[in-house]
Each structure stands twice: as structure tokens, then as C-alpha cells.
PDB file of N, CA and C in Angstrom:
ATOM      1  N   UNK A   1     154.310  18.133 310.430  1.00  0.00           N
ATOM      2  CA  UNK A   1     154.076  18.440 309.034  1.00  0.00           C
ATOM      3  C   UNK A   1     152.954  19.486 308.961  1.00  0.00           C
ATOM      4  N   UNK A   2     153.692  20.566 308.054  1.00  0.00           N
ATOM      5  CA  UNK A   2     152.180  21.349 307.951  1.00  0.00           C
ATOM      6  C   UNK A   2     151.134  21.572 306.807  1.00  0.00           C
ATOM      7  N   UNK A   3     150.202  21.700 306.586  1.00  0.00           N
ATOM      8  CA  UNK A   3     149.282  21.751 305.925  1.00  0.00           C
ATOM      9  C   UNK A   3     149.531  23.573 304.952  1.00  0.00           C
ATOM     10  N   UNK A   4     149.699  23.007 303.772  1.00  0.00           N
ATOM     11  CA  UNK A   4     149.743  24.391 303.334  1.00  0.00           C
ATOM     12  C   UNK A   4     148.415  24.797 301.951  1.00  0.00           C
ATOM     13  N   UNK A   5     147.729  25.520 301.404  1.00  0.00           N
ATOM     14  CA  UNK A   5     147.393  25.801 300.323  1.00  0.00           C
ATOM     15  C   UNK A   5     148.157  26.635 299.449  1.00  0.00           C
ATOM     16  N   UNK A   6     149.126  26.311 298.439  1.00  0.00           N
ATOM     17  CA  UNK A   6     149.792  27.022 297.325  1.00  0.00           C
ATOM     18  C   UNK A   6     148.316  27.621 295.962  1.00  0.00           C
ATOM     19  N   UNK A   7     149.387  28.638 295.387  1.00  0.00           N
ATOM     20  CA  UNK A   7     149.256  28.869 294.134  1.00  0.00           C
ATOM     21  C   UNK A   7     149.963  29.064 293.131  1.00  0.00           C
ATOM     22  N   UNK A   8     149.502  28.124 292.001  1.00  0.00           N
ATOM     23  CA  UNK A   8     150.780  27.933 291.269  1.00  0.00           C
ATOM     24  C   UNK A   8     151.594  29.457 290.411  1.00  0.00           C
ATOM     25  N   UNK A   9     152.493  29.254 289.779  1.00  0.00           N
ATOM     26  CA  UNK A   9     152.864  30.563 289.195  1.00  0.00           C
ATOM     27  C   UNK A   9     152.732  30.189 287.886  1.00  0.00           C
ATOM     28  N   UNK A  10     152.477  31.196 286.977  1.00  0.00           N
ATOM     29  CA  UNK A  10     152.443  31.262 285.659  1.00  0.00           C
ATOM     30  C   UNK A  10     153.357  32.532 285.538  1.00  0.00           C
ATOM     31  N   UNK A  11     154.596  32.068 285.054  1.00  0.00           N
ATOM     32  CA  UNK A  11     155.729  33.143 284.611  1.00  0.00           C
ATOM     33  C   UNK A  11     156.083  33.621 286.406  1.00  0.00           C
ATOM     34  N   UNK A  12     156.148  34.344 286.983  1.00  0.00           N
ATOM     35  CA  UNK A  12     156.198  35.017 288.324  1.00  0.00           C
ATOM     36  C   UNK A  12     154.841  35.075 288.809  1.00  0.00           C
ATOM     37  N   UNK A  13     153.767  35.072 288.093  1.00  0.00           N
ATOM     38  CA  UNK A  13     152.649  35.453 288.637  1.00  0.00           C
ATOM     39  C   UNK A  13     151.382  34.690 289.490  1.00  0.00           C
ATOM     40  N   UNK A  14     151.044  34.957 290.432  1.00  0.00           N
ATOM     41  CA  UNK A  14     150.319  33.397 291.045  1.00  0.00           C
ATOM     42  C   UNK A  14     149.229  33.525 290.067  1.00  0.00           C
ATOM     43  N   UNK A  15     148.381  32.245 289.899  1.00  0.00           N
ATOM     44  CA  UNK A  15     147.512  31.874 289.161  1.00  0.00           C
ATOM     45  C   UNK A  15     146.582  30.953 288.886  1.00  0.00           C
ATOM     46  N   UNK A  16     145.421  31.003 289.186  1.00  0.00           N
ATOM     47  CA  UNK A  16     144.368  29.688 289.228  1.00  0.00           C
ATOM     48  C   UNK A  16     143.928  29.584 290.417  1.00  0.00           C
ATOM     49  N   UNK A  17     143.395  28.616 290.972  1.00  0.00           N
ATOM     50  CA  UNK A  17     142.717  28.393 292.046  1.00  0.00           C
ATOM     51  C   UNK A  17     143.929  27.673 293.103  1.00  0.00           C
ATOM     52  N   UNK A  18     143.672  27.827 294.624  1.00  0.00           N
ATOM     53  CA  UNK A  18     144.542  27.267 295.714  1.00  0.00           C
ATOM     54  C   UNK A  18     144.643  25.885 295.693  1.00  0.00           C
ATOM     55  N   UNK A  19     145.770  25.278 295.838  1.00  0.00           N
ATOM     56  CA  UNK A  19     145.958  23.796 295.917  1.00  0.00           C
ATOM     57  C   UNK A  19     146.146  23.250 297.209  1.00  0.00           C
ATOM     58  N   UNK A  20     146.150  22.346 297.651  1.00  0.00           N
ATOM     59  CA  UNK A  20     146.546  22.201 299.020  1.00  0.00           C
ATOM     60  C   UNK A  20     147.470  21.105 298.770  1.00  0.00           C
ATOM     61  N   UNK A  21     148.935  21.245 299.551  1.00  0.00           N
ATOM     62  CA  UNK A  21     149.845  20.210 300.057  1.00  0.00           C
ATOM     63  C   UNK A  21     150.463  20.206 301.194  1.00  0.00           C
ATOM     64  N   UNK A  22     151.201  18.838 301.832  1.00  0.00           N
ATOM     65  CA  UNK A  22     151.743  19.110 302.775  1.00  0.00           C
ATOM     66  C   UNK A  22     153.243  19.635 302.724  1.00  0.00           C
ATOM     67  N   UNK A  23     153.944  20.600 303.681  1.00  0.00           N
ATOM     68  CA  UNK A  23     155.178  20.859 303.981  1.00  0.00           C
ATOM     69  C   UNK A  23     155.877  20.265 305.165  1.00  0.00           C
ATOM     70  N   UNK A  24     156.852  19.500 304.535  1.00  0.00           N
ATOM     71  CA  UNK A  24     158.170  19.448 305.963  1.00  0.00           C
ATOM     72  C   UNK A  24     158.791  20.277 306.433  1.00  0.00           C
ATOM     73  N   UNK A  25     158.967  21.514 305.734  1.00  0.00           N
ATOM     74  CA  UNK A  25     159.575  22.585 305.979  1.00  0.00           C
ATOM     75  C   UNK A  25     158.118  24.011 306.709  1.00  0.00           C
ATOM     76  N   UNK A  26     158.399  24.760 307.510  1.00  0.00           N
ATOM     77  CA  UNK A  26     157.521  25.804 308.100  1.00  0.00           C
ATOM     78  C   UNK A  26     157.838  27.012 307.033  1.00  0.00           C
ATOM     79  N   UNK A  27     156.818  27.266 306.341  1.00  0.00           N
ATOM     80  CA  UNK A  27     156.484  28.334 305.537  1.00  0.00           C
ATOM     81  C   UNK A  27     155.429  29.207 306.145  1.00  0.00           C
ATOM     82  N   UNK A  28     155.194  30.453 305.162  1.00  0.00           N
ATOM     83  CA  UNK A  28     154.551  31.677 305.807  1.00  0.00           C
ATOM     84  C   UNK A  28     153.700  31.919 304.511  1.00  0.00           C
ATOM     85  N   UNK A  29     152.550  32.686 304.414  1.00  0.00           N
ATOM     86  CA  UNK A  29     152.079  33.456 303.347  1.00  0.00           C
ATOM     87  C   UNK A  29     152.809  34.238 302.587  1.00  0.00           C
ATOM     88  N   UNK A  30     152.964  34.328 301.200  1.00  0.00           N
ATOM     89  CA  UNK A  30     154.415  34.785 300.387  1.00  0.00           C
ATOM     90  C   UNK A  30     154.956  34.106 300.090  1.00  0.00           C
ATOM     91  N   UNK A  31     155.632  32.837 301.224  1.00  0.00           N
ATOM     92  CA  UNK A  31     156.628  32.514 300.200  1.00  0.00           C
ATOM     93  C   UNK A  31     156.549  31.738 299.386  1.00  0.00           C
ATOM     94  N   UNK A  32     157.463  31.620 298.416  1.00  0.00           N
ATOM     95  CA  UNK A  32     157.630  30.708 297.039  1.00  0.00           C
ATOM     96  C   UNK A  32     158.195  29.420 297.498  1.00  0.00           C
ATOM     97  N   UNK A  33     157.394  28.685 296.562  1.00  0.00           N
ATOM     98  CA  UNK A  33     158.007  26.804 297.296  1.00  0.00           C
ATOM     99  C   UNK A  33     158.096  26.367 296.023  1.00  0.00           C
ATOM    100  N   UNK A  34     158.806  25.449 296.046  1.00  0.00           N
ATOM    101  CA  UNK A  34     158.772  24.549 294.958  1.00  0.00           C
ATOM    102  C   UNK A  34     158.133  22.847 294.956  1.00  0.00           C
ATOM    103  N   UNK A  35     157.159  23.523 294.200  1.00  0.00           N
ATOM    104  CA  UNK A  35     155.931  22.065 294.097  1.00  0.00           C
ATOM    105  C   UNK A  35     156.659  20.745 293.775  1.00  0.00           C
ATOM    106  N   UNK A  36     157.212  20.794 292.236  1.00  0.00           N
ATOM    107  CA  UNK A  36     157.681  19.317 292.160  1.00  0.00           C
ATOM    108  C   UNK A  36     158.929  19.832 291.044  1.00  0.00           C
ATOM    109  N   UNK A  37     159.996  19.089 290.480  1.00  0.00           N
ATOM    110  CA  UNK A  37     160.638  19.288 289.916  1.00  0.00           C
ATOM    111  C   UNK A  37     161.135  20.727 289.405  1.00  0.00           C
ATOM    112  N   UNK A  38     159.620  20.834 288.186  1.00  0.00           N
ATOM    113  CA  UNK A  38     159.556  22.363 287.521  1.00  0.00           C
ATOM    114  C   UNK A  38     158.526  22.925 287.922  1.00  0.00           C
ATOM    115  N   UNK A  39     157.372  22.755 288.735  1.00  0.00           N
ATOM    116  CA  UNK A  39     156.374  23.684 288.743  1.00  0.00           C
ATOM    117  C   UNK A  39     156.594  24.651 290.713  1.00  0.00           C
ATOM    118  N   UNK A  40     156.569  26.176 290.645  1.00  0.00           N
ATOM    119  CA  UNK A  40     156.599  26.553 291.544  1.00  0.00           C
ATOM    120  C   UNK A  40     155.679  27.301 291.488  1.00  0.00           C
ATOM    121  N   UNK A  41     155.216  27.982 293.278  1.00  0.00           N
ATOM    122  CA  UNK A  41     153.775  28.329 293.876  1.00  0.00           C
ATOM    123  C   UNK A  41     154.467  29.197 295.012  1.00  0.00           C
ATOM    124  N   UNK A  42     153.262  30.491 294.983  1.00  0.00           N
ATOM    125  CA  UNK A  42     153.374  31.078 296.541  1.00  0.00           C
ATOM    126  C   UNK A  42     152.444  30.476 297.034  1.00  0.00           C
ATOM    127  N   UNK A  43     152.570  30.690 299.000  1.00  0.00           N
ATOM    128  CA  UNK A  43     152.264  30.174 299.682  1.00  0.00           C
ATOM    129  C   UNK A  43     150.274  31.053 300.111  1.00  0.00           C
ATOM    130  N   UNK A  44     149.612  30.928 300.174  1.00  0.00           N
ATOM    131  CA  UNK A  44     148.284  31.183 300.307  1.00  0.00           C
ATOM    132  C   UNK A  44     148.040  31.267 301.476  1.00  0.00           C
ATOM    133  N   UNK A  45     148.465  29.807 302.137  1.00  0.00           N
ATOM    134  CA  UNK A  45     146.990  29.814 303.370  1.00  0.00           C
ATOM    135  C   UNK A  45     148.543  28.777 304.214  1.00  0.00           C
ATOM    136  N   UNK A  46     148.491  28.706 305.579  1.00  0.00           N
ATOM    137  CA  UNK A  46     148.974  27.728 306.446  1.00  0.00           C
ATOM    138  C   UNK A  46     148.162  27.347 307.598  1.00  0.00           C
ATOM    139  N   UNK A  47     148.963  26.333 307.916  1.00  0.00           N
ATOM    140  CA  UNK A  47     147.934  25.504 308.944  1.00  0.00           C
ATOM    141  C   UNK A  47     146.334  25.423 308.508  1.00  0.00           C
ATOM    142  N   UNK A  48     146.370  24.859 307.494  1.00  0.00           N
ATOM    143  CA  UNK A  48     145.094  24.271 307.177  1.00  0.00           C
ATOM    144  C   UNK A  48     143.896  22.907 307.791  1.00  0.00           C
ATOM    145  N   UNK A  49     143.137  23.032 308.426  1.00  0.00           N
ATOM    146  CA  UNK A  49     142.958  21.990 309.665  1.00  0.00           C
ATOM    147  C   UNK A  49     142.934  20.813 308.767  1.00  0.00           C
ATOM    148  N   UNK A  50     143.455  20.085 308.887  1.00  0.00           N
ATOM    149  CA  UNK A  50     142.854  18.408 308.705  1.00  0.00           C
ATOM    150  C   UNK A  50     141.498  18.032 308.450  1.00  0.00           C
ATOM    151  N   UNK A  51     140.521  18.776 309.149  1.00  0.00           N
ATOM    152  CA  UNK A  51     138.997  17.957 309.053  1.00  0.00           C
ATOM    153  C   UNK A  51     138.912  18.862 307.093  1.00  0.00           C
ATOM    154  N   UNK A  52     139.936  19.963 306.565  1.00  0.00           N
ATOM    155  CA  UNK A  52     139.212  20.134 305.465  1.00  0.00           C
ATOM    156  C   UNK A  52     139.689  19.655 304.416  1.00  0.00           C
ATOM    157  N   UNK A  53     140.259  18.664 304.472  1.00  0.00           N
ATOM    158  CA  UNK A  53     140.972  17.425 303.497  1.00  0.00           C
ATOM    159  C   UNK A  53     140.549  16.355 303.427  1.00  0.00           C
ATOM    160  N   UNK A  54     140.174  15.911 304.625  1.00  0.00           N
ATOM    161  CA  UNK A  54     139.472  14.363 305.238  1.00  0.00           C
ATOM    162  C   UNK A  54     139.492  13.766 304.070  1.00  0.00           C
ATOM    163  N   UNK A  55     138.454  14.522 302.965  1.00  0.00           N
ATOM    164  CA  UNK A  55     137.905  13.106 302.083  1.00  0.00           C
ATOM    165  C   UNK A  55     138.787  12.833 300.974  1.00  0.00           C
ATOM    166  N   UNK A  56     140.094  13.902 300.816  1.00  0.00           N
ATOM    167  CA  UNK A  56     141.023  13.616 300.013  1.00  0.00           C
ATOM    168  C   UNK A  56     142.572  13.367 300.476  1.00  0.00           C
ATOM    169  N   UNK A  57     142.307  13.359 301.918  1.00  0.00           N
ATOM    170  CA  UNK A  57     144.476  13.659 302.111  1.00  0.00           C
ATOM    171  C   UNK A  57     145.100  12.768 301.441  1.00  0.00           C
ATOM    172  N   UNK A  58     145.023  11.152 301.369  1.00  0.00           N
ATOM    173  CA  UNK A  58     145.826  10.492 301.015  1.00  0.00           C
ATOM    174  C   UNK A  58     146.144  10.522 299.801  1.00  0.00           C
ATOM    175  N   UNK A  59     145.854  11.295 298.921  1.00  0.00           N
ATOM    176  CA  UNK A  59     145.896  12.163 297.571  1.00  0.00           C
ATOM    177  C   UNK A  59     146.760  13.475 297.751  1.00  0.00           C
ATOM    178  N   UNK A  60     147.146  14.002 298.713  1.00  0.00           N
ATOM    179  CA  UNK A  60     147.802  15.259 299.188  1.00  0.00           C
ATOM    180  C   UNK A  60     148.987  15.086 298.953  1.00  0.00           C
ATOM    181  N   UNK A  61     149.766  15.871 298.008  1.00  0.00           N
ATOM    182  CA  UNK A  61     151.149  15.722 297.532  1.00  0.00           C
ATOM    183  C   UNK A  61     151.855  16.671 298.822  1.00  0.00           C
ATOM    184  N   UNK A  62     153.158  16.011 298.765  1.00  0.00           N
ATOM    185  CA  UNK A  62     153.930  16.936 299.689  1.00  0.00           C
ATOM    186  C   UNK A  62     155.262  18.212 298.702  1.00  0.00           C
ATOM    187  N   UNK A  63     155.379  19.117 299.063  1.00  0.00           N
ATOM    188  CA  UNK A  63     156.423  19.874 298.634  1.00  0.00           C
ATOM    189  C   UNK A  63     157.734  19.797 298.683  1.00  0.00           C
ATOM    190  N   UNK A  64     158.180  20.000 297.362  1.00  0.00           N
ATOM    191  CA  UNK A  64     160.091  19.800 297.814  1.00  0.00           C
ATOM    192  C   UNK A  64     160.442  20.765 298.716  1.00  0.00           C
ATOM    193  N   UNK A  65     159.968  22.100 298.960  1.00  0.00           N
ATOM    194  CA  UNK A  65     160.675  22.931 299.888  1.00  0.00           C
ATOM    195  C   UNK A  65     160.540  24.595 298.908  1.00  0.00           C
ATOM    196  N   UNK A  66     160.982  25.311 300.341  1.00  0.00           N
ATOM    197  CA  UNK A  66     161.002  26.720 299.454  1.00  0.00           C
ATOM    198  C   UNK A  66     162.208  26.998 298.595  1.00  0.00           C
ATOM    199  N   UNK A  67     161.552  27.905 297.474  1.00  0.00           N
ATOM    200  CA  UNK A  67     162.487  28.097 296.358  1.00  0.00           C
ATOM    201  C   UNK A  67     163.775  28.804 297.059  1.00  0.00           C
ATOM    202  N   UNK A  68     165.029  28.380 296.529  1.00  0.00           N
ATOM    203  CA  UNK A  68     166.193  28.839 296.964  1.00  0.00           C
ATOM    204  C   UNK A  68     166.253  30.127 296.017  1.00  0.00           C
ATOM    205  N   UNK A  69     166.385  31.427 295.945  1.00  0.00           N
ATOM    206  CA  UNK A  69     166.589  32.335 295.110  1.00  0.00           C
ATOM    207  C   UNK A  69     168.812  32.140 294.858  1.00  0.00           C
ATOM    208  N   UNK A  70     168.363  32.019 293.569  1.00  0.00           N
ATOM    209  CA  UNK A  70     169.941  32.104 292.938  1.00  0.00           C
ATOM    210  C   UNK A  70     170.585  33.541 293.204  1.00  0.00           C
ATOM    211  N   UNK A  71     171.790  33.198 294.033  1.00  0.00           N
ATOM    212  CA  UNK A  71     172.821  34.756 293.805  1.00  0.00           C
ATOM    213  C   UNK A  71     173.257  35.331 292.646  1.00  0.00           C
ATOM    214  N   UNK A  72     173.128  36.702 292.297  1.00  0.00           N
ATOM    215  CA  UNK A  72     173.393  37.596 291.196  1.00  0.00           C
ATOM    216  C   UNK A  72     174.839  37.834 291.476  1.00  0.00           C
ATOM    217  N   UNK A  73     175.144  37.223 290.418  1.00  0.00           N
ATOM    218  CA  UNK A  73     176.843  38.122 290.020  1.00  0.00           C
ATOM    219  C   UNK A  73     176.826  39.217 289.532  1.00  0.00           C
ATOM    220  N   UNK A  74     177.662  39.985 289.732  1.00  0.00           N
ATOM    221  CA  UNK A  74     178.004  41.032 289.103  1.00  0.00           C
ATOM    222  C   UNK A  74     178.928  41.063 288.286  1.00  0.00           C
ATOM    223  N   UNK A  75     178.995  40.890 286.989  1.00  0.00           N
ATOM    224  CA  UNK A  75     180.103  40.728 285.721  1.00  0.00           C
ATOM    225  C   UNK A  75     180.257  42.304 284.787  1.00  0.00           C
TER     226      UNK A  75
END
């Protein structure tokens, strides 16, 4: 499992301060994940060590995964 810091998006745009959660999935800086249901985040920071959570991990939400981008039809 890896340690990631997101930022959330407001409209497309990242915004606010870095969050930290864990990923089951291996992400990179850039990409877009999806936090929980409706809220999505690019990716900030990876492999974040463990000793800088200590006093909060078991509070550390995990991520559904990176955003799937929807295919464009052409109509």
C-alpha cells in the first residue's frame, strides 16, 4: 500500500492544502484519483514515509482509485 498526499479539485483545478491517504493502486505525481464517491484530487507527493503520519494513520482514509477518463464520442 502506498502512501500518497492528494489535492483536492475545485472544478478541474487543484486546491487547498495536501491531504494524505493511502492507495492500493501505484500512482505518480499528476494523476487524478478519486477520493470518495464525488470528491476528486491530483496526486502531490508519493511514498510518503510512515514516521510522518504516526500520530494520525489510523485516521488515514484510503482511495477508490484513479479517475477513469470517459471516452468522447463523436456525434
Amino acid at each position: 500500500m502506498q502512501i500518497i498526499k492528494v489535492k483536492y479539485l475545485k472544478g478541474e483545478v487543484p486546491n487547498g492544502k495536501d491531504y494524505t491517504f493511502y492507495s492500493n493502486e501505484l500512482v505518480k505525481p499528476g494523476d487524478l484519483v478519486q477520493i470518495n464517491s464525488s470528491a476528486k484530487g491530483v496526486v502531490t507527493e508519493v511514498d510518503v514515509p510512515e514516521s510522518e503520519i504516526e500520530a494520525f494513520k489510523d485516521r488515514v482514509k484510503t482511495i477508490t482509485g484513479k479517475v477513469v477518463e470517459k471516452e468522447q464520442t463523436d456525434e
